[in-house]
Protein backbone atom coordinates (compact mmCIF):
# COMPACT_ATOMS: atom_id res chain seq x y z
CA UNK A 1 0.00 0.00 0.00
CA UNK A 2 1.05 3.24 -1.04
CA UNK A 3 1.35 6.28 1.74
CA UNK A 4 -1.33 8.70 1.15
CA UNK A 5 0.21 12.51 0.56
CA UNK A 6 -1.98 15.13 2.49
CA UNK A 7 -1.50 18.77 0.95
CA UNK A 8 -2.82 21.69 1.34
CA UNK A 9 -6.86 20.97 0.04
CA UNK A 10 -6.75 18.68 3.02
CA UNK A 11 -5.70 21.83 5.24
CA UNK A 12 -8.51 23.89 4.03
CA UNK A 13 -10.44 21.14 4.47
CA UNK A 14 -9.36 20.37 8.45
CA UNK A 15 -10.39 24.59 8.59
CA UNK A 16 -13.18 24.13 7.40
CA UNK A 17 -14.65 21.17 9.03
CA UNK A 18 -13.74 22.85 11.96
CA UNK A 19 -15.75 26.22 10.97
CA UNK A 20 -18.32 24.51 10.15
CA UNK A 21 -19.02 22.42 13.59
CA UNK A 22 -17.38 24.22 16.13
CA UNK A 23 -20.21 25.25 17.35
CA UNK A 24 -21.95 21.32 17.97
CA UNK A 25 -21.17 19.08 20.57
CA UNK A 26 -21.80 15.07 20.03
CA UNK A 27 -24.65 13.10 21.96
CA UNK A 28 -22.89 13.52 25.03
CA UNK A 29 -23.08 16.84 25.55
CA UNK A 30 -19.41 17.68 26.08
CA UNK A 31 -17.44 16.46 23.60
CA UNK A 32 -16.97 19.18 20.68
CA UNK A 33 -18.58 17.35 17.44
CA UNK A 34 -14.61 17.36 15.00
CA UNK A 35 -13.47 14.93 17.70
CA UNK A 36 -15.83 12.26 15.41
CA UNK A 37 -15.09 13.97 12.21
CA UNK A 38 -11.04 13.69 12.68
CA UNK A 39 -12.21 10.13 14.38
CA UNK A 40 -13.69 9.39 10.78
CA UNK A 41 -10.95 10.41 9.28
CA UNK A 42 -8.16 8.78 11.06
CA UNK A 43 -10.07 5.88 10.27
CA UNK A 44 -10.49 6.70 6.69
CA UNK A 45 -6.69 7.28 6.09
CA UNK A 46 -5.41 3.68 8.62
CA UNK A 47 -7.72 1.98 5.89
CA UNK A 48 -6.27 3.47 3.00
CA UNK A 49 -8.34 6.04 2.08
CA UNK A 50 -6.91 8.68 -0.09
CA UNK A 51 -6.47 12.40 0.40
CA UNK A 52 -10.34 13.01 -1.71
CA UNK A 53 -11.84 10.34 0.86
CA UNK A 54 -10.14 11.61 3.78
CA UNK A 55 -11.40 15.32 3.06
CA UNK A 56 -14.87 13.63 2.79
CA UNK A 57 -15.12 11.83 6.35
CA UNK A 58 -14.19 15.20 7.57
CA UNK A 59 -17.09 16.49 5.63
CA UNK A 60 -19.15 13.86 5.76
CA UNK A 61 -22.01 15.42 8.04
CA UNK A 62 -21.78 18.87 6.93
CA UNK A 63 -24.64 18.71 4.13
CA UNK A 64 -26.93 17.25 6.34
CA UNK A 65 -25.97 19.17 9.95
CA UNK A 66 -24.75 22.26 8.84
CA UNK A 67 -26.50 24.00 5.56
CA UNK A 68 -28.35 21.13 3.35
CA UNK A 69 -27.73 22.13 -0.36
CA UNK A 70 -26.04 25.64 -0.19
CA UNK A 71 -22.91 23.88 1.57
CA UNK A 72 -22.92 20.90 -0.66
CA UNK A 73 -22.28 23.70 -3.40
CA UNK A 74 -19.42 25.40 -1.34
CA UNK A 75 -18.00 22.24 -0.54
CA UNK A 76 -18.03 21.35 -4.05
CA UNK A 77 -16.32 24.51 -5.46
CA UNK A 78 -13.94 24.17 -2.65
CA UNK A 79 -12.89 20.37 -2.89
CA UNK A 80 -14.53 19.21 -6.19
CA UNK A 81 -16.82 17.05 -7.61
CA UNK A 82 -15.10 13.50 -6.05
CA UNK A 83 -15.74 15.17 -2.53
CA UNK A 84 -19.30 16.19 -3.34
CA UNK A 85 -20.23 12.58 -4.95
CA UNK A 86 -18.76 10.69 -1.79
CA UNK A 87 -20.66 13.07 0.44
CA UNK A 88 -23.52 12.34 -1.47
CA UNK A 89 -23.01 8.98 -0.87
CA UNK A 90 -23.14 9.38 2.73
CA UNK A 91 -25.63 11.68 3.63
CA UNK A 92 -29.10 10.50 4.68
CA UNK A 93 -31.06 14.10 4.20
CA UNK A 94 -30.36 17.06 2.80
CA UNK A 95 -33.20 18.97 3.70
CA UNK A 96 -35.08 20.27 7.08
CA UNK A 97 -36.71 19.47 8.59
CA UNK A 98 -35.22 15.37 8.03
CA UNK A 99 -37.73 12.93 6.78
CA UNK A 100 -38.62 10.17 9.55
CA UNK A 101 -35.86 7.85 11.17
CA UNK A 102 -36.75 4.74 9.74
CA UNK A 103 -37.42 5.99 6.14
CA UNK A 104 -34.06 8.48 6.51
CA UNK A 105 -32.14 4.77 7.68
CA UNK A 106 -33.81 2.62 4.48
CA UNK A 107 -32.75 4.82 2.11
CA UNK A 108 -29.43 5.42 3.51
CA UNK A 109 -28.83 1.32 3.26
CA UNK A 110 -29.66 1.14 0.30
CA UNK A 111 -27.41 4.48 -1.20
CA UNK A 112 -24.23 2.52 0.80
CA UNK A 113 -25.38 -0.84 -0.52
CA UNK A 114 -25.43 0.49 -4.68
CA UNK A 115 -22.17 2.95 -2.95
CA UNK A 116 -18.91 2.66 -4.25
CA UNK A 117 -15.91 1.93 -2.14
CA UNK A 118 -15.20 5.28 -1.31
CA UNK A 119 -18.68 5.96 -0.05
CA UNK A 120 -18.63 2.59 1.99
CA UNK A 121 -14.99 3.17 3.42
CA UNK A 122 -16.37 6.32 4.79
CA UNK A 123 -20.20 5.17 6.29
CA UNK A 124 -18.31 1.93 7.82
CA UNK A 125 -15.49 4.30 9.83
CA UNK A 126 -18.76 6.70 10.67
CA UNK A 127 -20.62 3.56 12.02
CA UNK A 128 -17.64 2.16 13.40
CA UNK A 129 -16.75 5.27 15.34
CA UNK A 130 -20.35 5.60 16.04
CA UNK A 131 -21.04 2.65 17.84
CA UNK A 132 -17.65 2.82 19.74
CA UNK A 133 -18.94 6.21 21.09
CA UNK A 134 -22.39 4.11 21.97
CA UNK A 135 -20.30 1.62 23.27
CA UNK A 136 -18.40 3.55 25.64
CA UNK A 137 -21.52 5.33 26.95
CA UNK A 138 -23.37 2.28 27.78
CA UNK A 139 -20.02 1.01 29.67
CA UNK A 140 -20.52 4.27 31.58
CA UNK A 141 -23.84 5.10 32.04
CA UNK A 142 -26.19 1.91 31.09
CA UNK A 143 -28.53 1.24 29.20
CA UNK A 144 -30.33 4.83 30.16
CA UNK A 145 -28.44 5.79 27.10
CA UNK A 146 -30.52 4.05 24.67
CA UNK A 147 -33.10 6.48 25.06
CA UNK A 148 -30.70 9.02 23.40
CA UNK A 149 -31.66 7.34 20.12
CA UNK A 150 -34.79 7.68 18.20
CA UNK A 151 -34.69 3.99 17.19
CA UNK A 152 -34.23 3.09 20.35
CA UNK A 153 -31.68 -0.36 21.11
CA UNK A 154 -33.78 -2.70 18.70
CA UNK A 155 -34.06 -0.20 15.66
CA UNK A 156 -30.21 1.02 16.14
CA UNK A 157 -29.05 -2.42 15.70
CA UNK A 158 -31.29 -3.48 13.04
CA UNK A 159 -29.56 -0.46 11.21
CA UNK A 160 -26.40 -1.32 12.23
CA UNK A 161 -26.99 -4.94 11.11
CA UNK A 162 -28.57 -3.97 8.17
CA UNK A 163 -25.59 -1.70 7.03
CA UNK A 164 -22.70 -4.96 7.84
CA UNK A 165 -24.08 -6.39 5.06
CA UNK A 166 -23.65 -3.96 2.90
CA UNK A 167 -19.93 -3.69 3.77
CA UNK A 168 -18.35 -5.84 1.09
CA UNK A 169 -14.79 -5.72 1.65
CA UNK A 170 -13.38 -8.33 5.17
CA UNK A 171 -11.36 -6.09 6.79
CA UNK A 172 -10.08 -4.74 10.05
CA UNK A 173 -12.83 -1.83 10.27
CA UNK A 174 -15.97 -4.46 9.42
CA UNK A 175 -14.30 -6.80 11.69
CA UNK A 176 -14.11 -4.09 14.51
CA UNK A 177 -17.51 -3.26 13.35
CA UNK A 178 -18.91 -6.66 14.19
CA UNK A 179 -17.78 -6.90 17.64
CA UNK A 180 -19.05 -3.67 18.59
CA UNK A 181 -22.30 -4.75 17.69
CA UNK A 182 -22.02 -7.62 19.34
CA UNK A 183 -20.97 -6.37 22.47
CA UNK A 184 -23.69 -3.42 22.28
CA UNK A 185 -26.66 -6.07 21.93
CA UNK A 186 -25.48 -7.12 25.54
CA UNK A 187 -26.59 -4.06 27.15
């Protein structure tokens, strides 16, 4: 594998990201939301992403947290059609208010199912990161934290299921991915 050369898109990228969510926290209420986009990211890049899919997983929520279509058309004159498209590929809803959970969840499965491996690198280290978050909070707090969720513990799982098998390529991420689920349908 080839080392992946970050330059100076990938800076204005990291400033952006950052602009853009500095103001939003995660679930838990305290930690500042780019600690899951560079999360993402890291995750991207240890899997082989390259520098186009790594500025993605940092921009991954953006369209559909902070600005619906007017920042997909920023972020594509900033970073370029390959960003947009893998965003695209990620994004459940671009427009507010969202559309329901469940129908928001379906549709997303089936864009990463039809996804290409870009788009599927990045929604597996979202989901990974995702449920390690989950994880960590049900260690810590119990299963009170399940009520954080609109789906709730059975419809989380069912997504998070649903999505493994969508995952085509066996490695280390799905395989991380997998356990996590396993150990969250214990709480």
């Amino acid at each position: 594998m080839t080392a992946t050369r970050l330059t100076e898109k990938f800076e204005r990228a990291l400033v952006y990201a950052y602009q853009l969510h500095s103001q939003q926290l995660r679930k838990d209420g305290h930690t500042p939301y780019i600690a899951h986009l560079l999360s993402v990211t890291a995750l991207v890049l240890e899997n082989g992403g390259n520098e186009d899919e790594a500025i993605a997983a940092l921009l991954h929520d953006a369209v559909e947290d902070r600005g619906g279509l007017e920042t997909r058309q920023h972020i594509l004159e900033l970073f370029g059609e390959t960003v947009v498209d893998i965003i695209d590929g990620c994004t459940e809803s671009e427009t507010i208010p969202k559309p329901p959970w469940e129908e928001r969840k379906l549709r997303y499965i089936e864009q990463i199912r039809h996804g290409t491996q870009s788009v599927k690198r990045i929604s597996l280290a979202d989901k990974l990161h995702n449920g390690r978050d989950l994880l960590a909070a049900l260690r810590q707090e119990g299963k009170i934290v399940w009520k954080r969720f609109r789906g709730g513990k059975e419809k989380t799982l069912w997504f998070y299921h649903s999505l493994l098998s969508c995952y085509e390529d066996d490695n280390y991420l799905k395989q991380e991915f997998m356990r996590i689920i396993a150990e969250l349908e214990k709480f």
